[in-house]
Protein backbone atom coordinates (compact mmCIF):
# COMPACT_ATOMS: atom_id res chain seq x y z
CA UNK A 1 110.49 129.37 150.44
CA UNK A 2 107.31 130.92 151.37
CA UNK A 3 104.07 130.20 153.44
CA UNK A 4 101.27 131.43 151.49
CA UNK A 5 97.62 131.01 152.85
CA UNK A 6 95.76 128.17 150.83
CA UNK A 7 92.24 128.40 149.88
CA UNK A 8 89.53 125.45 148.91
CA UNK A 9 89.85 126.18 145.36
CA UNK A 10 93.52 125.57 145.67
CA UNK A 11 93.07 122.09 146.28
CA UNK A 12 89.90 121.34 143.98
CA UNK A 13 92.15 122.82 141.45
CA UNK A 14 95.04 120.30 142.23
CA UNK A 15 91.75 117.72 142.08
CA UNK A 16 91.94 118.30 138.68
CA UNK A 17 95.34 118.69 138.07
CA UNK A 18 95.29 122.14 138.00
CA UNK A 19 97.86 124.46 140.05
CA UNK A 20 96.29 126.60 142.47
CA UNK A 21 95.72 130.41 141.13
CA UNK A 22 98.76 132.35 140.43
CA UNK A 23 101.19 128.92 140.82
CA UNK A 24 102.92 126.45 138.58
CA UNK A 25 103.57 122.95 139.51
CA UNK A 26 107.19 120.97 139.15
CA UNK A 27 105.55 118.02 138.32
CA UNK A 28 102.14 116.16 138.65
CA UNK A 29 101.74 113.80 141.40
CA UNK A 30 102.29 115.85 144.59
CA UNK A 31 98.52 114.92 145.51
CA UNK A 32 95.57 112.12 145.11
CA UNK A 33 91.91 113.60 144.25
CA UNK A 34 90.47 112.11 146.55
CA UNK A 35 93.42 113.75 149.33
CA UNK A 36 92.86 116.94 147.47
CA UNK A 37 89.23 116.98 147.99
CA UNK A 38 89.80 115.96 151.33
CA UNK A 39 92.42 118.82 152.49
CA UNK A 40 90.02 121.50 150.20
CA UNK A 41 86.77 120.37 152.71
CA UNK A 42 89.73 121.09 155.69
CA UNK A 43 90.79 124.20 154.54
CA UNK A 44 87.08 125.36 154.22
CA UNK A 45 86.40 124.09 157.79
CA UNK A 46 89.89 125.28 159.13
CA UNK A 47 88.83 128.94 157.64
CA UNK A 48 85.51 129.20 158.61
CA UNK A 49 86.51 128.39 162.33
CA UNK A 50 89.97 129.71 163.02
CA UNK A 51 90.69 131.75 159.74
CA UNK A 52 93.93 129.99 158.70
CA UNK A 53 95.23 126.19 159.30
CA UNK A 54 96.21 125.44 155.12
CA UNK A 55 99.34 126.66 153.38
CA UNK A 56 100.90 126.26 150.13
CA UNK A 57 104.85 126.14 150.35
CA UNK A 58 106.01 128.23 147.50
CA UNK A 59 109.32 128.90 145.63
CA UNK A 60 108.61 131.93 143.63
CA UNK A 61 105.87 131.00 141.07
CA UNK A 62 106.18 127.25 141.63
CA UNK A 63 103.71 125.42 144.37
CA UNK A 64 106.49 122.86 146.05
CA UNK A 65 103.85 121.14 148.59
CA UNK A 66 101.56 122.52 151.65
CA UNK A 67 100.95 122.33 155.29
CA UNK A 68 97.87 121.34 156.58
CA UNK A 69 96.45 121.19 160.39
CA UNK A 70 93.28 119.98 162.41
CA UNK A 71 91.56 122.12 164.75
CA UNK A 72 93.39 122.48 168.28
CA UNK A 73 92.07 120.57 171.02
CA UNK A 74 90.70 122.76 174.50
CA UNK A 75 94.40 122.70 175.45
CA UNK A 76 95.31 124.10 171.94
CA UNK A 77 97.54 121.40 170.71
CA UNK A 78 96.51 120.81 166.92
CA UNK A 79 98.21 118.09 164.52
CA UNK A 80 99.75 119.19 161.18
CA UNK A 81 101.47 117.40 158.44
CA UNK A 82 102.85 118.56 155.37
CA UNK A 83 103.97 116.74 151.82
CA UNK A 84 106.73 118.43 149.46
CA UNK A 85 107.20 117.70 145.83
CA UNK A 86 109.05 114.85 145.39
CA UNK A 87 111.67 116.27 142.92
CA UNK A 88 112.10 119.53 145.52
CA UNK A 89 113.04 116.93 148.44
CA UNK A 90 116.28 117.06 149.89
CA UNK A 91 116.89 120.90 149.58
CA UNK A 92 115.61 121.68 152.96
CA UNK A 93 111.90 123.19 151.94
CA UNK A 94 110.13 120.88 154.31
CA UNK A 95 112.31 121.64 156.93
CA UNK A 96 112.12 125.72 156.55
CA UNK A 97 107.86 125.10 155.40
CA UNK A 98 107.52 123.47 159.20
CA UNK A 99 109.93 126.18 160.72
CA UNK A 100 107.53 129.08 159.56
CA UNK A 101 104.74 127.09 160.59
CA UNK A 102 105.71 126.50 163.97
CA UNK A 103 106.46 130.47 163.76
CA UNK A 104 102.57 131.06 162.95
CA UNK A 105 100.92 128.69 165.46
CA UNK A 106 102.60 130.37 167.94
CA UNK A 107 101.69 133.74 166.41
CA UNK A 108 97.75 132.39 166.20
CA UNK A 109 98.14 131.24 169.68
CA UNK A 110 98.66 127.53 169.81
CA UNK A 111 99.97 126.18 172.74
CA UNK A 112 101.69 123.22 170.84
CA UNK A 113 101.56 121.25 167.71
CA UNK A 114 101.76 117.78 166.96
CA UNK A 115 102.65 115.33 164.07
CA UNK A 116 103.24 111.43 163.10
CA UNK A 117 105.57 109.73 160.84
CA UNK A 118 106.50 106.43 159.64
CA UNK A 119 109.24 105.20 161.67
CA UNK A 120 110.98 104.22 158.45
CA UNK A 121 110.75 108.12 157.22
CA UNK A 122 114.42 109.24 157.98
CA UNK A 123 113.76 112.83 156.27
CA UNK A 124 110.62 113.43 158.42
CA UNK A 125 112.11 112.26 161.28
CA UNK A 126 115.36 114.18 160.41
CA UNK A 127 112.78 117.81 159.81
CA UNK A 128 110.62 117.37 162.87
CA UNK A 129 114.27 117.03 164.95
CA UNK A 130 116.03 119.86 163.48
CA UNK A 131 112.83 122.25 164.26
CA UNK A 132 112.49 120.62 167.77
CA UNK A 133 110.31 118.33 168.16
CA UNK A 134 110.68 115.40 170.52
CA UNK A 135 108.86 111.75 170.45
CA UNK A 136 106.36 111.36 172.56
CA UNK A 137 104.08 107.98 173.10
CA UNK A 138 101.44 107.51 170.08
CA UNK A 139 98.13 105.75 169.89
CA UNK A 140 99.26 104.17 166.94
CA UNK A 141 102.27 101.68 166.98
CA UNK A 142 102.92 102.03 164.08
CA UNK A 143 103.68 105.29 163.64
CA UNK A 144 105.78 107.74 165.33
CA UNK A 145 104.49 110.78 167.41
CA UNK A 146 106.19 114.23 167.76
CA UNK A 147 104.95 117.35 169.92
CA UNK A 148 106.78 120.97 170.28
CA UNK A 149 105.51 123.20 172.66
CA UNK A 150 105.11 126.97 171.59
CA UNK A 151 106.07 130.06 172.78
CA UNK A 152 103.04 131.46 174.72
């Protein structure tokens, strides 16, 4: 499993049902349009401001799901969430994917990163434990909310 910078055109090509440049797909389905369009107008704004914040998880030639953020707040805590293929779940990819993204926050100086799950997501909950993160109150009661501080 690899973290590999993602690009707008990655996602407007996934719009289409397209893989992104270079990539197969294991199946269709892995995202809406409309969430495609969405994360490609993120990764554009995530570039042009901070020069990274999007990545494709890849297994060899074959795009398995990605890891998007938002831009860190003044304290430089940013959310993140990330999606894996549904046929590549349960092999430990979204664990490792949000390992090596934990390892380039803190790389690209982020002072902590965030995420939210559905409380009924067992393998979310079970990937954001195993890399350390711990609950912490959420706005939202009905979801779940996770922080890990970073290495400074």
């Amino acid at each position: 499993m690899k973290l590999r910078d993602a690009v707008p055109a990655d996602f407007e090509r996934l719009a289409v049902g397209l893989p992104p440049q270079g990539l197969k797909l294991p199946e269709a389905g892995l995202v809406t349009v409309t969430t495609a369009m969405l994360i490609a107008r993120r990764c554009e704004d995530l570039r042009a401001a901070q020069g990274w914040g999007t990545c494709l998880i890849t297994e060899g030639d074959l795009m398995v799901g990605f890891v998007v953020s938002k831009l860190p707040d003044p304290a430089g805590h940013a959310e993140f969430g990330y999606a894996v293929s549904p046929a590549q779940r349960g092999r430990g990819i979204a664990g490792a994917a949000v390992g090596a993204f934990i390892e380039r926050a803190s790389d690209e100086g982020l002072a902590a990163l965030l995420a939210e799950t559905d409380p009924g997501n067992a393998g979310s909950i079970r990937v954001l434990e195993r890399n350390l993160f711990t609950p912490v109150p959420s706005p939202r009661p009905e979801r779940l909310r996770w922080r890990r501080y970073l290495r400074r």
